[in-house]
Protein backbone atom coordinates (compact mmCIF):
# COMPACT_ATOMS: atom_id res chain seq x y z
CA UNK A 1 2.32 7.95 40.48
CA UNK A 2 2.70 6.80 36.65
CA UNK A 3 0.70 9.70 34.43
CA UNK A 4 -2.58 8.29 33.11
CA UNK A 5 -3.04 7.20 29.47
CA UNK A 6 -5.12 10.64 28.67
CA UNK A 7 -2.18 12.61 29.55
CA UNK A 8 -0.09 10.60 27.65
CA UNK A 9 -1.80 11.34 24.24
CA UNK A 10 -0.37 14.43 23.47
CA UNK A 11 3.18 13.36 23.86
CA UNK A 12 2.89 10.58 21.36
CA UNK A 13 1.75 12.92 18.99
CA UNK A 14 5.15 15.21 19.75
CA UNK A 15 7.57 12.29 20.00
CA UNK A 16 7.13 9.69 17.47
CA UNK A 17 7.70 12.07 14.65
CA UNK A 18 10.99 13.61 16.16
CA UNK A 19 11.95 10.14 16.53
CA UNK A 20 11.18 8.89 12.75
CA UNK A 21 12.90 11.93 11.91
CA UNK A 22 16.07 11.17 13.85
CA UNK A 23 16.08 7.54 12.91
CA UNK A 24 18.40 5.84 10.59
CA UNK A 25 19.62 2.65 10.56
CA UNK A 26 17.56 2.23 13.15
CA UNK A 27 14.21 3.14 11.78
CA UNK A 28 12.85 -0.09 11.71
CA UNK A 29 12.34 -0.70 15.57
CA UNK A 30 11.58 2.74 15.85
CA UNK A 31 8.10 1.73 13.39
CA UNK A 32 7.71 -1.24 15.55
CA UNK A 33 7.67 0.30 18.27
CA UNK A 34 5.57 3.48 16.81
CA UNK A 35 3.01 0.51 15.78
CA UNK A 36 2.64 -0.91 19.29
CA UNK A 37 2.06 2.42 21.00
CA UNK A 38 -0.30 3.81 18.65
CA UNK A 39 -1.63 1.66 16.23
CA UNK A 40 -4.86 3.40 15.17
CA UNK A 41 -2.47 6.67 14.72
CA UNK A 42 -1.19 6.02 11.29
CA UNK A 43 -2.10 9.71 10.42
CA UNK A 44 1.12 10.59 12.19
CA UNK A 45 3.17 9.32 9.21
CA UNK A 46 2.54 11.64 6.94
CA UNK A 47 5.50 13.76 7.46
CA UNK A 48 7.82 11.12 7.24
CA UNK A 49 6.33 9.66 5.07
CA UNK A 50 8.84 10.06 2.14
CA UNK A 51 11.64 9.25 4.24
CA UNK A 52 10.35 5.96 4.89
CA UNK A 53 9.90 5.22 1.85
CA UNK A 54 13.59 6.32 1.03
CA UNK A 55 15.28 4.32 3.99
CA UNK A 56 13.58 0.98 2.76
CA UNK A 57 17.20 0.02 1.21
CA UNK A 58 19.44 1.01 4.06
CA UNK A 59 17.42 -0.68 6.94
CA UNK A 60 18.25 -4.11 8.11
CA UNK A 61 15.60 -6.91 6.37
CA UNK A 62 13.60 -7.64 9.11
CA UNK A 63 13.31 -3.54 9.74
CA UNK A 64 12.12 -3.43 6.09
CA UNK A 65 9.49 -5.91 7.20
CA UNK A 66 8.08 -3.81 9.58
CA UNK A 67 8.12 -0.63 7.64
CA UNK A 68 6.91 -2.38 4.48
CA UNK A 69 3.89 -3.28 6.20
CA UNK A 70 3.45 -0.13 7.96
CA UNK A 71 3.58 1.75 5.06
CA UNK A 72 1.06 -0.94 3.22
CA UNK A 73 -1.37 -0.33 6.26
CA UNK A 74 -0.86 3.83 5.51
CA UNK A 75 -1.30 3.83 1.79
CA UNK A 76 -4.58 1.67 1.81
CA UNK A 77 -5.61 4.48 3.72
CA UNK A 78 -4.30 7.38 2.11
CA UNK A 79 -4.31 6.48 -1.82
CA UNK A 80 -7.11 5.51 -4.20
CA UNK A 81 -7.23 1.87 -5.42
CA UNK A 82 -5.71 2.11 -9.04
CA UNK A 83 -7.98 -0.50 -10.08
CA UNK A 84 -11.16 1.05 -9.05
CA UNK A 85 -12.04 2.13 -12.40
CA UNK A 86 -11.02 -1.27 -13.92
CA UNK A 87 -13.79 -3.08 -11.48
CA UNK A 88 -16.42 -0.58 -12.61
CA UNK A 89 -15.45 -2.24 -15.85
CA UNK A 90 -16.18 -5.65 -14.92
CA UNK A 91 -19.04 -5.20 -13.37
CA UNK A 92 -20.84 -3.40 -16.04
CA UNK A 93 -19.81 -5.70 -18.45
CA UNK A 94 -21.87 -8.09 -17.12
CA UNK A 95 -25.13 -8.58 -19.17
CA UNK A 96 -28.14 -10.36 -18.17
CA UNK A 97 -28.53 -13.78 -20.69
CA UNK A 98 -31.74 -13.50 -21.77
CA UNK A 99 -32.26 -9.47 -22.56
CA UNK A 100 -34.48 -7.64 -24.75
CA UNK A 101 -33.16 -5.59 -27.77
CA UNK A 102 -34.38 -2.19 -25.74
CA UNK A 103 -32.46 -2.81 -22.41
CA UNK A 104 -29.40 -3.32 -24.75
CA UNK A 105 -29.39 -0.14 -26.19
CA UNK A 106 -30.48 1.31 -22.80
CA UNK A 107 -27.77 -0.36 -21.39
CA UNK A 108 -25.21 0.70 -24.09
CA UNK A 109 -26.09 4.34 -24.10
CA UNK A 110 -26.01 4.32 -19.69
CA UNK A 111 -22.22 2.78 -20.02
CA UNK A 112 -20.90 5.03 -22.61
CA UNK A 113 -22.57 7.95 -20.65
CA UNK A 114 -21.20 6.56 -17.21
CA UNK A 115 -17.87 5.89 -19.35
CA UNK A 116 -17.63 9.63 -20.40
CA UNK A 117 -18.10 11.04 -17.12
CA UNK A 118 -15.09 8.38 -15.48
CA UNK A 119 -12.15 10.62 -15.07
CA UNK A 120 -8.48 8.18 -16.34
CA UNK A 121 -6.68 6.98 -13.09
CA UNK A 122 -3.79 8.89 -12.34
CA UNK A 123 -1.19 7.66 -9.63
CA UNK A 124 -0.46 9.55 -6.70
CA UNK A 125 3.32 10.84 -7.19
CA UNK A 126 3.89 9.19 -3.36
CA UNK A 127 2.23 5.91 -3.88
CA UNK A 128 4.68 5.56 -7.54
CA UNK A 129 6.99 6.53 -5.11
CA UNK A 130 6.36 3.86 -2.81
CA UNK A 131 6.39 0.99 -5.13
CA UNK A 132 9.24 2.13 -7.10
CA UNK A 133 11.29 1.71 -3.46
CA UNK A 134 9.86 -1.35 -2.52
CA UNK A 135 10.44 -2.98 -6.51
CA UNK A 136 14.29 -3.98 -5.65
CA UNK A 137 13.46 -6.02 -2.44
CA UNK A 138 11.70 -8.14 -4.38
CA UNK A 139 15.59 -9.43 -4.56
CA UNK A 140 16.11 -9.69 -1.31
CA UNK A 141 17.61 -12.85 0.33
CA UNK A 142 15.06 -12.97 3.02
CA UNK A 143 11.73 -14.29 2.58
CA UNK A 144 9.82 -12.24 4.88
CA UNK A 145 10.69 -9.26 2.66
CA UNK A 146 9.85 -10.34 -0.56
CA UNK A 147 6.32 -11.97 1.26
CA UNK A 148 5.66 -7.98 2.51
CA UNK A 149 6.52 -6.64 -0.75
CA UNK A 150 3.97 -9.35 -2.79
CA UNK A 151 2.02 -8.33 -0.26
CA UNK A 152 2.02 -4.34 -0.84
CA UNK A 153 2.19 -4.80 -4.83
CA UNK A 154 -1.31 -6.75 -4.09
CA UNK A 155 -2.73 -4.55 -2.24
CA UNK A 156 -1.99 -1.15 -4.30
CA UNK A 157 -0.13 -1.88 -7.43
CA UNK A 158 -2.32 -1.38 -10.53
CA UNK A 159 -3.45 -4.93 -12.03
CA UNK A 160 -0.28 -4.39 -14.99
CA UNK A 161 2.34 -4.27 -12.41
CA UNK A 162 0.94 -7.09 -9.99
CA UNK A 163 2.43 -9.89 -12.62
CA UNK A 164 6.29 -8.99 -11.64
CA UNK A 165 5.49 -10.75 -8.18
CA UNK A 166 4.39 -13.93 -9.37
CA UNK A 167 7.61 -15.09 -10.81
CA UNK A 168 9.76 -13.95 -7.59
CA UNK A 169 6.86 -15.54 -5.69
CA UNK A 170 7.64 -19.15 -7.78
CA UNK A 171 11.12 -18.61 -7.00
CA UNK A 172 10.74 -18.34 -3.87
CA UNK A 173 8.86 -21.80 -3.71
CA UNK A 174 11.31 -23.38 -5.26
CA UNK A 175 14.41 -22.22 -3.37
CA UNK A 176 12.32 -22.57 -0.23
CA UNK A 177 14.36 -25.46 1.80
């Protein structure tokens, strides 16, 4: 009689780790695979979480597909946006048109107050870590990798840094065959 899923949970937790850990070359199915069994588990990276990042190069392109996106899915969760502050920005920035001179200076004094108190973004040594990694498979021969890379730099690169995909992006269009 096959073991039901409860008694199953706490093995997951024991193996996929140990497995990550032993993982080389190999990684890549290993993530797949860690993805299909327990998806809503992504907490279970964190250990090897580093390593991941540092096997992007070695592992076979359509293994850095799969890791590339599982480690976009873990820092979305892990990492503050780095353009958080910058949409505060925006959105106090807008004005209504037709304002009296009161609600200006109101206004003015609330944003330089709220502007004061708005700590300067600092990155995360992992998440650098993470896009420095992914940076060179922007390179990459295979399409699918560069599309998960555009992909991460969209989703947690700081608004200076998104720019380097769009020109890989256009040549990718126009080597596309």
């Amino acid at each position: 009689m096959p073991p039901s899923p409860p008694n199953l949970h706490p093995h997951k937790e024991a193996t996929i780790p140990t497995v990550l850990v032993l993982a080389g070359l190999v990684a890549g199915s290993v993530v797949m695979a860690f993805g299909e069994v327990c998806p809503e588990r992504i907490d279970l990276l964190h250990k090897n979480y580093r390593k991941l990042c540092n096997l992007l190069i070695d592992v076979e392109e359509w293994g850095q597909v799969v890791i590339i996106n599982m480690l976009t899915r873990y820092a979305r969760t892990q990492f503050l946006s780095p353009n958080q502050n910058e949409s505060l920005l925006e959105e106090s920035a807008e004005k209504a048109f037709y304002g009296s001179e009161e609600e200006d200076a109101k206004d003015a004094k609330a944003e330089a107050a709220s502007l004061a108190k708005r700590k300067p973004y600092v990155m995360d040594p992992d998440h650098r870590l993470l896009l420095r990694n992914t940076k060179p498979l922007l390179q990459s021969r295979n399409a699918a990798v560069v599309m998960a890379v555009a992909q991460l730099y969209f989703h947690l690169a700081p608004k200076v840094e998104v720019g380097v995909i769009a020109k890989v992006l256009v040549q990718l269009l126009r080597n596309h065959r």
